[in-house]
PDB file of N, CA and C in Angstrom:
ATOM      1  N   UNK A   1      67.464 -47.907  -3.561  1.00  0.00           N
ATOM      2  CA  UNK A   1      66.540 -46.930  -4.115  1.00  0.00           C
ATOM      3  C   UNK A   1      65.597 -47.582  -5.103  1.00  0.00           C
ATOM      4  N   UNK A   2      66.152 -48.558  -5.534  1.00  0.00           N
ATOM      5  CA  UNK A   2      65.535 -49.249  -6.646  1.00  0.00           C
ATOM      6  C   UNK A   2      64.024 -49.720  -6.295  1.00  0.00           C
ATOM      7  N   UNK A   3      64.377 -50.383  -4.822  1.00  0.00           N
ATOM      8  CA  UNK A   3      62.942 -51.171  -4.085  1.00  0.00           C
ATOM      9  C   UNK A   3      62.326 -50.300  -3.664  1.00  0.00           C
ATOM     10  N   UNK A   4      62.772 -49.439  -3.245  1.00  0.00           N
ATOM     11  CA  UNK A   4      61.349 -48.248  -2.733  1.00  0.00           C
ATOM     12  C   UNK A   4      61.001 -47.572  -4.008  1.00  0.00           C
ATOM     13  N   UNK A   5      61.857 -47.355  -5.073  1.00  0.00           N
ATOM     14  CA  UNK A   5      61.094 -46.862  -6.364  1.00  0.00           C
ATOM     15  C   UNK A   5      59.724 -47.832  -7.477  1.00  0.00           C
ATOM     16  N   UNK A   6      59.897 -49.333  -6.877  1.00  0.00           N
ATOM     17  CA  UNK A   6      59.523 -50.258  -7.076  1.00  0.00           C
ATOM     18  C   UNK A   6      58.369 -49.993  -6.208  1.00  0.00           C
ATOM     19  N   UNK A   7      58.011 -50.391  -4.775  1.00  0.00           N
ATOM     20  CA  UNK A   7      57.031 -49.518  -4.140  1.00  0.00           C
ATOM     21  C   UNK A   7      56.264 -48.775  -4.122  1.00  0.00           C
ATOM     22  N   UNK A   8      56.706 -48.211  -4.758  1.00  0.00           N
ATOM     23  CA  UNK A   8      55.847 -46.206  -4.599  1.00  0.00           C
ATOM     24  C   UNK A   8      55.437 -46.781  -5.736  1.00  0.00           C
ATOM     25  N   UNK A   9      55.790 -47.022  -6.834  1.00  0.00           N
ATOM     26  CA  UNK A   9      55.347 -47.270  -8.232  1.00  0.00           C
ATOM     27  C   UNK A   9      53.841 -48.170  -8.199  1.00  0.00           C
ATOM     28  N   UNK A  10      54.370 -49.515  -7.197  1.00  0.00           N
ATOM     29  CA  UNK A  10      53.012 -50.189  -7.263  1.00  0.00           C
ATOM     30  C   UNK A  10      51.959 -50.044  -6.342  1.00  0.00           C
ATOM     31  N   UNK A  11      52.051 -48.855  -5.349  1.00  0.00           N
ATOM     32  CA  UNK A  11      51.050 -48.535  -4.300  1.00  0.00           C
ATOM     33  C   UNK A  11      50.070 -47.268  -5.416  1.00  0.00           C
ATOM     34  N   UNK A  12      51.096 -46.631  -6.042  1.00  0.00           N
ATOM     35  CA  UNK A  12      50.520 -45.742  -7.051  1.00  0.00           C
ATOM     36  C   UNK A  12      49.413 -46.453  -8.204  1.00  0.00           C
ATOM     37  N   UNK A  13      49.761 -46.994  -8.583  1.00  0.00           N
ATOM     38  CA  UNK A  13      48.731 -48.693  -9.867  1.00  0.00           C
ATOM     39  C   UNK A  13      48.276 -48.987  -9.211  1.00  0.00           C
ATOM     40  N   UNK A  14      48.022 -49.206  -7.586  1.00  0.00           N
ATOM     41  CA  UNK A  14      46.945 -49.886  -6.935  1.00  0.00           C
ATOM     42  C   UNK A  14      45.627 -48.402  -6.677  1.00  0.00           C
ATOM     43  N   UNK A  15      46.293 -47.279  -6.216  1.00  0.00           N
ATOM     44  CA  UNK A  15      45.437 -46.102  -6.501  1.00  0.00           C
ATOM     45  C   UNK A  15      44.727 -45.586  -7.758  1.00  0.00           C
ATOM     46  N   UNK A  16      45.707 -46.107  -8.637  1.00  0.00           N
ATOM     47  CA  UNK A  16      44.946 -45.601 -10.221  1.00  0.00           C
ATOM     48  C   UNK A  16      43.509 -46.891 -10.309  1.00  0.00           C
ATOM     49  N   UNK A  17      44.159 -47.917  -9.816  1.00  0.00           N
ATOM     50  CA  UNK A  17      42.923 -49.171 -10.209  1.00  0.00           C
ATOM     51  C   UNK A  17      41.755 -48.590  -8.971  1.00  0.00           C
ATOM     52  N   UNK A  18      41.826 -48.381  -7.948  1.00  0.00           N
ATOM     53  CA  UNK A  18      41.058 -48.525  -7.390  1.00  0.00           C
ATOM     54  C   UNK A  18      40.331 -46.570  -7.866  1.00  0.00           C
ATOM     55  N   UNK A  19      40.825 -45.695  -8.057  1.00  0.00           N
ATOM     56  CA  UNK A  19      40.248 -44.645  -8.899  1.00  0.00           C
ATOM     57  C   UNK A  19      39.360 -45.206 -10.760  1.00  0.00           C
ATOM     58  N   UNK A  20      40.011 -46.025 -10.912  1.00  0.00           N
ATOM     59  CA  UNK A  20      39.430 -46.486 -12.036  1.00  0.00           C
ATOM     60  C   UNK A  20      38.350 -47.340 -11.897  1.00  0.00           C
ATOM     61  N   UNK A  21      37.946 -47.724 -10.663  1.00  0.00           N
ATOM     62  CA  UNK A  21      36.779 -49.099 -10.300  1.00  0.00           C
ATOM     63  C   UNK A  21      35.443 -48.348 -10.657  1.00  0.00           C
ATOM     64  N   UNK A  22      34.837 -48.862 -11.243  1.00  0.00           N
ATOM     65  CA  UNK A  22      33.263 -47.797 -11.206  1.00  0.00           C
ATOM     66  C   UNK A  22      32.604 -47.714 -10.080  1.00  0.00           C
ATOM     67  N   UNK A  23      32.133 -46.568  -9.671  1.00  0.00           N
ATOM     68  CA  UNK A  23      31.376 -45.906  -8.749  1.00  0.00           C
ATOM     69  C   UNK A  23      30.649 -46.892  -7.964  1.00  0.00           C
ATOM     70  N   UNK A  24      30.511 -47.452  -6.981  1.00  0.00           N
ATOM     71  CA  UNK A  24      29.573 -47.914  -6.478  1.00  0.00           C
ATOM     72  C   UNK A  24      28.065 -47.697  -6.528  1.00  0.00           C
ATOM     73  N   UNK A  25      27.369 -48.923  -6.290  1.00  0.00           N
ATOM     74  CA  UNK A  25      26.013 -48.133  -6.913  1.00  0.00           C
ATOM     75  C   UNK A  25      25.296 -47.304  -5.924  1.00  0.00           C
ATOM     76  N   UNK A  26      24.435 -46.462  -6.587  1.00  0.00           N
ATOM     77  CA  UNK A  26      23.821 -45.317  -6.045  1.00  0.00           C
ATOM     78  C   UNK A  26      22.477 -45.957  -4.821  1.00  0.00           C
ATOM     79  N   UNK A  27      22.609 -45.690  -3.520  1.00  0.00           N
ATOM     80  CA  UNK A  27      21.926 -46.486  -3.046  1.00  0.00           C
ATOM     81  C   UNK A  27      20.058 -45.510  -2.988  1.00  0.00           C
ATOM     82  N   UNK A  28      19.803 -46.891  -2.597  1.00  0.00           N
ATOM     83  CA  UNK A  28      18.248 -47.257  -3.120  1.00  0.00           C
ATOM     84  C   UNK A  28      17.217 -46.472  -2.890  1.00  0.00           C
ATOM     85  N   UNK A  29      16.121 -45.993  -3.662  1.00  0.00           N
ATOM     86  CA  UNK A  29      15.790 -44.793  -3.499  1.00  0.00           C
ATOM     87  C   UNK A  29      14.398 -45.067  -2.161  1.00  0.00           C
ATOM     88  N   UNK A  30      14.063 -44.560  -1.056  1.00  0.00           N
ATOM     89  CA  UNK A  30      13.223 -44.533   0.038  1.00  0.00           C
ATOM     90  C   UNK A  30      12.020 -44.610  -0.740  1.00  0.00           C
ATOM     91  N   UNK A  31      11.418 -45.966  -0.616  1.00  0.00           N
ATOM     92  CA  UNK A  31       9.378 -45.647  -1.223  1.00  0.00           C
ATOM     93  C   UNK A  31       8.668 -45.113  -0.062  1.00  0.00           C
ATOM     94  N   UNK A  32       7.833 -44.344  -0.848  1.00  0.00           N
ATOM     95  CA  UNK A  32       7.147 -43.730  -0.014  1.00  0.00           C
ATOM     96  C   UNK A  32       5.443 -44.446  -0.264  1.00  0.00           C
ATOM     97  N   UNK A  33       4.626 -44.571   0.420  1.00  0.00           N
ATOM     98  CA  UNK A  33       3.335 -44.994   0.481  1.00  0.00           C
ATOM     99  C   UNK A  33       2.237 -43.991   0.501  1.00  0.00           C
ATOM    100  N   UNK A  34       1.022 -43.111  -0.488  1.00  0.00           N
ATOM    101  CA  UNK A  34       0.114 -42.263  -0.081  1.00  0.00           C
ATOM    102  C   UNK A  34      -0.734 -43.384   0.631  1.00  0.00           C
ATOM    103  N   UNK A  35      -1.402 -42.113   1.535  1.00  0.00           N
ATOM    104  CA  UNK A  35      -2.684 -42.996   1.981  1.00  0.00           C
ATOM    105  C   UNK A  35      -3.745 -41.543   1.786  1.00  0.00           C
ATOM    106  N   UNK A  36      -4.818 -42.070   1.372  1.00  0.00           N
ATOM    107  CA  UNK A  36      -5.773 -40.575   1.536  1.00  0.00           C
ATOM    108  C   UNK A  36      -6.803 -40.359   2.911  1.00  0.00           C
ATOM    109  N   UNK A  37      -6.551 -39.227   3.396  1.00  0.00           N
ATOM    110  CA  UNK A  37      -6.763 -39.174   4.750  1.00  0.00           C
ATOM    111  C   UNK A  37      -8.070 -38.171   4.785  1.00  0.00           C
ATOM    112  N   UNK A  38      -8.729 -39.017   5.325  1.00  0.00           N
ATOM    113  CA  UNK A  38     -10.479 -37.998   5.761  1.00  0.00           C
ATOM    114  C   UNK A  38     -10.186 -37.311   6.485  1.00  0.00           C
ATOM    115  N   UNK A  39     -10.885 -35.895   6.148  1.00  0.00           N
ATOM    116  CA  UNK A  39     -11.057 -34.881   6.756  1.00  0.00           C
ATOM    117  C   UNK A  39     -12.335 -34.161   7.142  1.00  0.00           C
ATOM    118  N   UNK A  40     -12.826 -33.911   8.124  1.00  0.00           N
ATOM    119  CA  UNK A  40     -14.061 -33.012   8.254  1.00  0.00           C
ATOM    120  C   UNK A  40     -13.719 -31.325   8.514  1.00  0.00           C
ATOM    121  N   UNK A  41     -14.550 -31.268   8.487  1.00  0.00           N
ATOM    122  CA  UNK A  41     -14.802 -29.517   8.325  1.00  0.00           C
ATOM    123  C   UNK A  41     -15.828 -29.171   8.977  1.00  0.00           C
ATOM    124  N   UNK A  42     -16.206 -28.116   9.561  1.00  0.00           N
ATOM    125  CA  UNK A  42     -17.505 -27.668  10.342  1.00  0.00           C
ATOM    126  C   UNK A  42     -17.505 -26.453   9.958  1.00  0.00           C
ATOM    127  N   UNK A  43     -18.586 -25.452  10.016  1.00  0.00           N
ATOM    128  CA  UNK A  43     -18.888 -24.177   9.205  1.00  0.00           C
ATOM    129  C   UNK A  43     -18.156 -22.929  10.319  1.00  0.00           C
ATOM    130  N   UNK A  44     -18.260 -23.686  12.083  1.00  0.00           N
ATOM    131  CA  UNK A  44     -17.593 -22.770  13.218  1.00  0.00           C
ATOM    132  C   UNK A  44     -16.185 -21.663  12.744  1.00  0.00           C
ATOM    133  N   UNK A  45     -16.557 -20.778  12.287  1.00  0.00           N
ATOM    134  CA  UNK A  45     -15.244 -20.206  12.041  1.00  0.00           C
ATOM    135  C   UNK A  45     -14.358 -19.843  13.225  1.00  0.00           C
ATOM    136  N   UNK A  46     -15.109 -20.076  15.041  1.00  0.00           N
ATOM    137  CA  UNK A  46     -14.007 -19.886  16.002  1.00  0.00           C
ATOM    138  C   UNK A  46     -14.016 -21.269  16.861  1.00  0.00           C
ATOM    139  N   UNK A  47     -13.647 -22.115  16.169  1.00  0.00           N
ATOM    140  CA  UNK A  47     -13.740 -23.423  17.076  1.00  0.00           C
ATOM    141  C   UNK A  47     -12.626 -23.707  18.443  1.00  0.00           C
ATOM    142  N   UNK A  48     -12.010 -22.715  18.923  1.00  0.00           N
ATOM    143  CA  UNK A  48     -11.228 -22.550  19.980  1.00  0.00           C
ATOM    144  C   UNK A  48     -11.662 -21.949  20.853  1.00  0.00           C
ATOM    145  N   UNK A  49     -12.798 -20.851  20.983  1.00  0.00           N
ATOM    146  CA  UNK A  49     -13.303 -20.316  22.103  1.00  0.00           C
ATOM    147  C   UNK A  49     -15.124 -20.331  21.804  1.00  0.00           C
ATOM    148  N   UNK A  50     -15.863 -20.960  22.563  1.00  0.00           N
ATOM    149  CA  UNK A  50     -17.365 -20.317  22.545  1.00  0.00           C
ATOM    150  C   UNK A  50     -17.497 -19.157  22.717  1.00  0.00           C
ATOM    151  N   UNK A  51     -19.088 -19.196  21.748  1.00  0.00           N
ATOM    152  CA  UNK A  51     -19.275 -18.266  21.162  1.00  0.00           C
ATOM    153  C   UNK A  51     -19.403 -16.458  22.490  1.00  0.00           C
ATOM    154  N   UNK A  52     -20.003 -16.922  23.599  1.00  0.00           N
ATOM    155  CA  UNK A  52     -19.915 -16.064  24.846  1.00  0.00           C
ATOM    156  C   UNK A  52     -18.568 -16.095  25.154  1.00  0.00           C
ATOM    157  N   UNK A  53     -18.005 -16.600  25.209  1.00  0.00           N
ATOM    158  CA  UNK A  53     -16.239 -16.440  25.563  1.00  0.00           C
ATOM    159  C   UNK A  53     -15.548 -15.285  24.542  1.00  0.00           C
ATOM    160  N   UNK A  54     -15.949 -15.554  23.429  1.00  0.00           N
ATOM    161  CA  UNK A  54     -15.241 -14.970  22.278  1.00  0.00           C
ATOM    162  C   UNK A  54     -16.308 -13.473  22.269  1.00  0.00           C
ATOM    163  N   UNK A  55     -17.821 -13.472  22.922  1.00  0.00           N
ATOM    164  CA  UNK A  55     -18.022 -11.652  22.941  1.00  0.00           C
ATOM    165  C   UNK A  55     -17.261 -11.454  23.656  1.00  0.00           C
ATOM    166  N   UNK A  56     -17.545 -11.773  25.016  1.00  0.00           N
ATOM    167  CA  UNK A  56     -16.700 -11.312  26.208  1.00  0.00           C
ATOM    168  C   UNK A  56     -15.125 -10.774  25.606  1.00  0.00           C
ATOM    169  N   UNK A  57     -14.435 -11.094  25.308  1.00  0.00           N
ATOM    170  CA  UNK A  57     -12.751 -11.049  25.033  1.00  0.00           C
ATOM    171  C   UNK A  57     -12.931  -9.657  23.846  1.00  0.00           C
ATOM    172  N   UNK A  58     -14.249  -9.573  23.065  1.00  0.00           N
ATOM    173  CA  UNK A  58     -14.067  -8.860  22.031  1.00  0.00           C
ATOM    174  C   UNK A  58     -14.392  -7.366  22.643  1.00  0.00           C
ATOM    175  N   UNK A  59     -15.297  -7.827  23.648  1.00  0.00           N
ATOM    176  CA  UNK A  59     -16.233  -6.439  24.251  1.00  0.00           C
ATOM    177  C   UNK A  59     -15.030  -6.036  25.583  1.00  0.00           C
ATOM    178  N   UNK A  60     -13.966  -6.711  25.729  1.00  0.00           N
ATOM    179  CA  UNK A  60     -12.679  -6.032  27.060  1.00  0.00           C
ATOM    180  C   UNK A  60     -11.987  -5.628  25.928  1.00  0.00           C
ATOM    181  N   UNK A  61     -11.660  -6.123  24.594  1.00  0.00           N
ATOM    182  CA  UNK A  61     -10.309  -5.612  23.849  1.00  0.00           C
ATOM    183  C   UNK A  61     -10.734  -3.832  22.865  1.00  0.00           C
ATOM    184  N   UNK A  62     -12.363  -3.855  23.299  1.00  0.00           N
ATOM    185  CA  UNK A  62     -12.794  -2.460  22.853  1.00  0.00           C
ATOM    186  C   UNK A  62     -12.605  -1.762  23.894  1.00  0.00           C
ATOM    187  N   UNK A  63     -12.991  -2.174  25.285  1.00  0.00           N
ATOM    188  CA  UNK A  63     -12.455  -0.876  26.539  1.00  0.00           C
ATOM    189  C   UNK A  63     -11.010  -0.604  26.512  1.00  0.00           C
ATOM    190  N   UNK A  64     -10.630  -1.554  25.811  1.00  0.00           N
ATOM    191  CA  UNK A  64      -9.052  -1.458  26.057  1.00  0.00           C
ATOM    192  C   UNK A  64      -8.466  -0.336  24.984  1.00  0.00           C
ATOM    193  N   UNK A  65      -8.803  -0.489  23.989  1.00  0.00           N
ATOM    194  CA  UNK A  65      -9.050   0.485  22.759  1.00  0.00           C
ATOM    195  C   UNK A  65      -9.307   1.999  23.224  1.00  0.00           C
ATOM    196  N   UNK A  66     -10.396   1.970  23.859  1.00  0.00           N
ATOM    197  CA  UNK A  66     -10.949   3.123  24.375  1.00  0.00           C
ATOM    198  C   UNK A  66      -9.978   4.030  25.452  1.00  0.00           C
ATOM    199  N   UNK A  67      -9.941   2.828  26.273  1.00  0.00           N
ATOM    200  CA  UNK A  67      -9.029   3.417  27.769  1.00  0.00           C
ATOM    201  C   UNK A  67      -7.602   3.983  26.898  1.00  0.00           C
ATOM    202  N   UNK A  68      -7.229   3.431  25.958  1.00  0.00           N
ATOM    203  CA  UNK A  68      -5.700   3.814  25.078  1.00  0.00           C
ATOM    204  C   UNK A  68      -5.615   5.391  24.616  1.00  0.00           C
ATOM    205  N   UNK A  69      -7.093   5.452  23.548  1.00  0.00           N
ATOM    206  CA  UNK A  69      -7.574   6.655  23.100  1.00  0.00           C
ATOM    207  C   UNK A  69      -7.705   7.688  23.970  1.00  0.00           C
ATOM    208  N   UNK A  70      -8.429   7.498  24.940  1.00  0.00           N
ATOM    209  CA  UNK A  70      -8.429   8.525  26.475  1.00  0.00           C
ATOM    210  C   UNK A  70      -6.928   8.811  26.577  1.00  0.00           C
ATOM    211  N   UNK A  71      -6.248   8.238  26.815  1.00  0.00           N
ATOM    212  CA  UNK A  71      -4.939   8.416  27.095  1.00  0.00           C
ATOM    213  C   UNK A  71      -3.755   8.944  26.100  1.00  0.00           C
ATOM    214  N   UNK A  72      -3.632   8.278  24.914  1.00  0.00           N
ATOM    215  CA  UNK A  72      -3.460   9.160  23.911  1.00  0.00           C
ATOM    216  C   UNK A  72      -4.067  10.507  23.926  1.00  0.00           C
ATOM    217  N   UNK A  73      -5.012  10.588  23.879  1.00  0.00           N
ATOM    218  CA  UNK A  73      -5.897  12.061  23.957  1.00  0.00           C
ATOM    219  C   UNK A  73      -4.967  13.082  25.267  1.00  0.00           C
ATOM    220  N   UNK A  74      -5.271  13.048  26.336  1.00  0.00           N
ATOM    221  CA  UNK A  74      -4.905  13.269  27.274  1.00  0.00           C
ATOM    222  C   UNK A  74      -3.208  14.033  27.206  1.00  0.00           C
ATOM    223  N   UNK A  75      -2.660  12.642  26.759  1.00  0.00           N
ATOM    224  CA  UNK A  75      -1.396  13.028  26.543  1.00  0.00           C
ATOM    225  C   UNK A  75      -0.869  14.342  25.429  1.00  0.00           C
ATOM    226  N   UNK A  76      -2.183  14.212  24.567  1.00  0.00           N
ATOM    227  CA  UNK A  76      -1.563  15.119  23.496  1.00  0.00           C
ATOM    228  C   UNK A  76      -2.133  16.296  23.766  1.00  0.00           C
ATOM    229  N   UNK A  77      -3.327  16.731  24.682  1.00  0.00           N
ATOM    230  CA  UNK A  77      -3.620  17.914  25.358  1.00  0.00           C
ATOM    231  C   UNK A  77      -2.911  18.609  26.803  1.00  0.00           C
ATOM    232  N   UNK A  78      -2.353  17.557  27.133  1.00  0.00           N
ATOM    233  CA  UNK A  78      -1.045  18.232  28.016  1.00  0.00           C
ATOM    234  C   UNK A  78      -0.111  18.591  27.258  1.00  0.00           C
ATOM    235  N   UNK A  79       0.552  18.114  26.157  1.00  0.00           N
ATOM    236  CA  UNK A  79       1.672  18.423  25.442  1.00  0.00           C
ATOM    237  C   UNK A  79       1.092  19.733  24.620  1.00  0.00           C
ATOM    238  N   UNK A  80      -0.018  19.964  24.341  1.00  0.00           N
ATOM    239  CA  UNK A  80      -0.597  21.437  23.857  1.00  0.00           C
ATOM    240  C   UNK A  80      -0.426  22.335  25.124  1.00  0.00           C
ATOM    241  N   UNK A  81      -0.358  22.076  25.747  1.00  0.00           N
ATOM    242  CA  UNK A  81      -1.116  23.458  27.121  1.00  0.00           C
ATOM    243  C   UNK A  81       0.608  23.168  27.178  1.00  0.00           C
ATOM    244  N   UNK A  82       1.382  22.226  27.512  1.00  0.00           N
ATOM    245  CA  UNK A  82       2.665  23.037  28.402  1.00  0.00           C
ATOM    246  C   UNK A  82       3.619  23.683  26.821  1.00  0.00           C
ATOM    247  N   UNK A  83       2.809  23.678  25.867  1.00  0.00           N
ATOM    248  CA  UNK A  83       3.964  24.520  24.902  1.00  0.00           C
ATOM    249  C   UNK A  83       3.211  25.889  25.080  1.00  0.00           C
ATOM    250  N   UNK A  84       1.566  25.630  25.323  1.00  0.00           N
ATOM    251  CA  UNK A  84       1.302  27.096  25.072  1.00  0.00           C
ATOM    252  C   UNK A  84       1.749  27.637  26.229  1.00  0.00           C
ATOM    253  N   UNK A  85       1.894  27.244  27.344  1.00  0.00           N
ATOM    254  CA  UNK A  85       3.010  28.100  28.647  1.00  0.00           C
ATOM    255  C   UNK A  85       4.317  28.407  28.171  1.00  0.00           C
ATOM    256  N   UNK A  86       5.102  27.565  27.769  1.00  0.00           N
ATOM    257  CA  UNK A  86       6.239  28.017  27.318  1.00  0.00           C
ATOM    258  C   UNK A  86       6.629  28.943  26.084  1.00  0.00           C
ATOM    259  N   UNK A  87       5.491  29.053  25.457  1.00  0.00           N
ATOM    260  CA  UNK A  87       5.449  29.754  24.392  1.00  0.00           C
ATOM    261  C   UNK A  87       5.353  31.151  25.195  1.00  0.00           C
ATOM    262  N   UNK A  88       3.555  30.976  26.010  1.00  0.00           N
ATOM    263  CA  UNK A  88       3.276  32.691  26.626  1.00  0.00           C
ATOM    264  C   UNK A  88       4.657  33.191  27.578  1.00  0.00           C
ATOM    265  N   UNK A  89       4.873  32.431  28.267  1.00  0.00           N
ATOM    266  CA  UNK A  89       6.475  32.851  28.879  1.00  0.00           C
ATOM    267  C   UNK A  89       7.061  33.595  28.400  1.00  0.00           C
ATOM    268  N   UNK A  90       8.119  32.787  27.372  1.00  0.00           N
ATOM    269  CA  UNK A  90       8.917  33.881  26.215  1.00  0.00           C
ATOM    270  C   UNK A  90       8.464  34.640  25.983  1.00  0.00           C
ATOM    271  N   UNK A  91       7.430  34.936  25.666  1.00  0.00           N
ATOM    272  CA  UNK A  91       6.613  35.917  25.197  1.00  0.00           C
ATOM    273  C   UNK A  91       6.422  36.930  25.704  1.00  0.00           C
ATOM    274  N   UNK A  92       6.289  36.792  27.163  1.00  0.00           N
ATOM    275  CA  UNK A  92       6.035  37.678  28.064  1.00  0.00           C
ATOM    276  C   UNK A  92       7.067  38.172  28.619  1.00  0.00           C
ATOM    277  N   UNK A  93       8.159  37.545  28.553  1.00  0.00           N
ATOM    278  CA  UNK A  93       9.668  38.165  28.668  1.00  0.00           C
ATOM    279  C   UNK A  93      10.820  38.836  27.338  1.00  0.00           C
ATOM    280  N   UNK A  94      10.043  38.547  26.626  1.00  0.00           N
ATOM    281  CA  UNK A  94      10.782  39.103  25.278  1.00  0.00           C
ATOM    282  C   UNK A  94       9.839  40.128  24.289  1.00  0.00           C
ATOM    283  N   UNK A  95       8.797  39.678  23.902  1.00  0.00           N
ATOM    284  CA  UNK A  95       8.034  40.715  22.749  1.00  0.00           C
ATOM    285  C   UNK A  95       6.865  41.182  23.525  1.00  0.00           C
ATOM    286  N   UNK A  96       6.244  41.184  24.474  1.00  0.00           N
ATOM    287  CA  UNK A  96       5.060  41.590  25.376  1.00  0.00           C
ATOM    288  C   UNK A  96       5.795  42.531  26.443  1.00  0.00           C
ATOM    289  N   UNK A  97       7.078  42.718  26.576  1.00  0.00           N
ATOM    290  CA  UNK A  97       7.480  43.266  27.877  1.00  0.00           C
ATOM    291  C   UNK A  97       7.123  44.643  27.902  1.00  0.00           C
ATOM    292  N   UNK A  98       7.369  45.392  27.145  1.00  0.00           N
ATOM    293  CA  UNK A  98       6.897  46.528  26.741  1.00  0.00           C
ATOM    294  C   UNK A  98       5.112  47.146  27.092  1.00  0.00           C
ATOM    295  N   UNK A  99       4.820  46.140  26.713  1.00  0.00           N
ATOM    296  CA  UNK A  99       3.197  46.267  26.731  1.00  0.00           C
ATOM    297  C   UNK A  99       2.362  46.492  28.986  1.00  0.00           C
ATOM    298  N   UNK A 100       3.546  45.431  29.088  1.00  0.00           N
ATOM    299  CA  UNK A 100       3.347  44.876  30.452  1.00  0.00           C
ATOM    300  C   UNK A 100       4.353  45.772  31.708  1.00  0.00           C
ATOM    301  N   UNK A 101       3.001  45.444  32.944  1.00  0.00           N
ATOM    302  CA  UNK A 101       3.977  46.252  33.848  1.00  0.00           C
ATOM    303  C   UNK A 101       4.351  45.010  34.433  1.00  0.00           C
ATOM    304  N   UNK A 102       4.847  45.223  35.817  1.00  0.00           N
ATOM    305  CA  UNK A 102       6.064  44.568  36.177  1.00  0.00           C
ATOM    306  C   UNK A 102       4.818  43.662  37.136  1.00  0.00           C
ATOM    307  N   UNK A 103       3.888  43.920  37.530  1.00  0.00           N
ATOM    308  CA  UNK A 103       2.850  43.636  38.741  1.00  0.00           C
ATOM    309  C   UNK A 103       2.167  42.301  37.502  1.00  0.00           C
ATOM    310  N   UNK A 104       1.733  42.840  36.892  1.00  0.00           N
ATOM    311  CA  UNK A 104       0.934  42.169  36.039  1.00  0.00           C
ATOM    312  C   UNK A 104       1.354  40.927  35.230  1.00  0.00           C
ATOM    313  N   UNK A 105       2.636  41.199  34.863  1.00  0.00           N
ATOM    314  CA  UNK A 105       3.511  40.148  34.674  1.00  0.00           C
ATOM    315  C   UNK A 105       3.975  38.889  35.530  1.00  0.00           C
ATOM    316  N   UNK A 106       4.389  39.345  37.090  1.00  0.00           N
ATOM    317  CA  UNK A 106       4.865  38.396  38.101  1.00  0.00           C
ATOM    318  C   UNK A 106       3.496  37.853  38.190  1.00  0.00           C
ATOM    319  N   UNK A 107       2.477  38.355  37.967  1.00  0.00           N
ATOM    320  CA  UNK A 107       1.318  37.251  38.422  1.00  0.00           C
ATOM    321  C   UNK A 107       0.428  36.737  37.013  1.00  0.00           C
ATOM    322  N   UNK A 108       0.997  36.909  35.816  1.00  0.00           N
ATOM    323  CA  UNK A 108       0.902  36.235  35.130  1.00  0.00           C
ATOM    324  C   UNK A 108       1.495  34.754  34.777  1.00  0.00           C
ATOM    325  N   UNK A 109       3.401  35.880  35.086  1.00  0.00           N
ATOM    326  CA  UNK A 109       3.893  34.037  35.282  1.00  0.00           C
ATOM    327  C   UNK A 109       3.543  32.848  36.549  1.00  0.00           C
ATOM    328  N   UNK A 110       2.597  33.808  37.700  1.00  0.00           N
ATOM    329  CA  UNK A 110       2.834  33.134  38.675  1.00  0.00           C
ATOM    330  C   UNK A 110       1.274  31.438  37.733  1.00  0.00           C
ATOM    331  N   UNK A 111       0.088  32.378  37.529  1.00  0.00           N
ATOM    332  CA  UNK A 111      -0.719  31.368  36.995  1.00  0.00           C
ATOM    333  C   UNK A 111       0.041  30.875  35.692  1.00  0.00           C
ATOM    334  N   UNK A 112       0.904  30.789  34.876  1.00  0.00           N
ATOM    335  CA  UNK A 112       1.377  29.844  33.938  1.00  0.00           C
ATOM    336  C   UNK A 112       2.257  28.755  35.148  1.00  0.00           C
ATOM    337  N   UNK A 113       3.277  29.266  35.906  1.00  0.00           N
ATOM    338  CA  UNK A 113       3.833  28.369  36.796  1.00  0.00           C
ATOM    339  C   UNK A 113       3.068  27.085  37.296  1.00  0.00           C
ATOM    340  N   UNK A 114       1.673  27.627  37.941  1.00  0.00           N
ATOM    341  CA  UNK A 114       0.409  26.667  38.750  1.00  0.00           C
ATOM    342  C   UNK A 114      -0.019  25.971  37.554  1.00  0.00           C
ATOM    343  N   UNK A 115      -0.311  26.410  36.346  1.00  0.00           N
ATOM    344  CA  UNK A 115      -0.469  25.777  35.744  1.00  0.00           C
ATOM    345  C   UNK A 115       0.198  24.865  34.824  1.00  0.00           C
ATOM    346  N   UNK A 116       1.546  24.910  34.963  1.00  0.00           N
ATOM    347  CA  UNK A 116       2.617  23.592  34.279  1.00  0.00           C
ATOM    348  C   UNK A 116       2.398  23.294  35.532  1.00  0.00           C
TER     349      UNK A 116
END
């Protein structure tokens, strides 16, 4: 027990010395070199498309605009007309019934029908 306590003892003093060694040195810092680099400039604020290339693209992305608006539009005047059917419907079956005969009614709903 003695020699392996002998052992352990001096593998341990070889860890403390080599924990005790100073740091190795900090390695070397990368130089860097400026160089100053010319630049030009031109006043073209669209230097990727000529100047006819760039109406053209501007004067399709306004029809495109337009054709959207039509359609938006469109959409939101169908969505008016089929509530006002569904609205006159109810209407005509619940608080108008009274008012209405029975003739006048079937061919009222028949033009709301043709017309959704």
């Amino acid at each position: 027990k003695d020699g392996e306590k002998k052992a352990n003892d001096e593998k341990k003093a070889e860890g403390e010395k080599k924990a005790e060694a100073p740091p190795a040195a900090a390695p070397a810092k990368k130089k860097y070199h400026r160089t100053q680099l010319a630049l030009t400039t031109t006043d073209n604020k669209h230097a990727g498309m000529p100047a006819e290339a760039l109406s053209s693209a501007a004067a399709a992305e306004q029809r495109m605009r337009e054709a959207d608006a039509i359609i938006e539009a469109t959409q939101a005047k169908r969505n008016e007309l089929e509530t006002y059917v569904y609205d006159t419907r109810s209407a005509l079956h619940d608080a108008l019934e009274a008012y209405t005969t029975q003739d006048a009614k079937e061919s009222f709903s028949a033009q709301l029908d043709n017309t959704e």
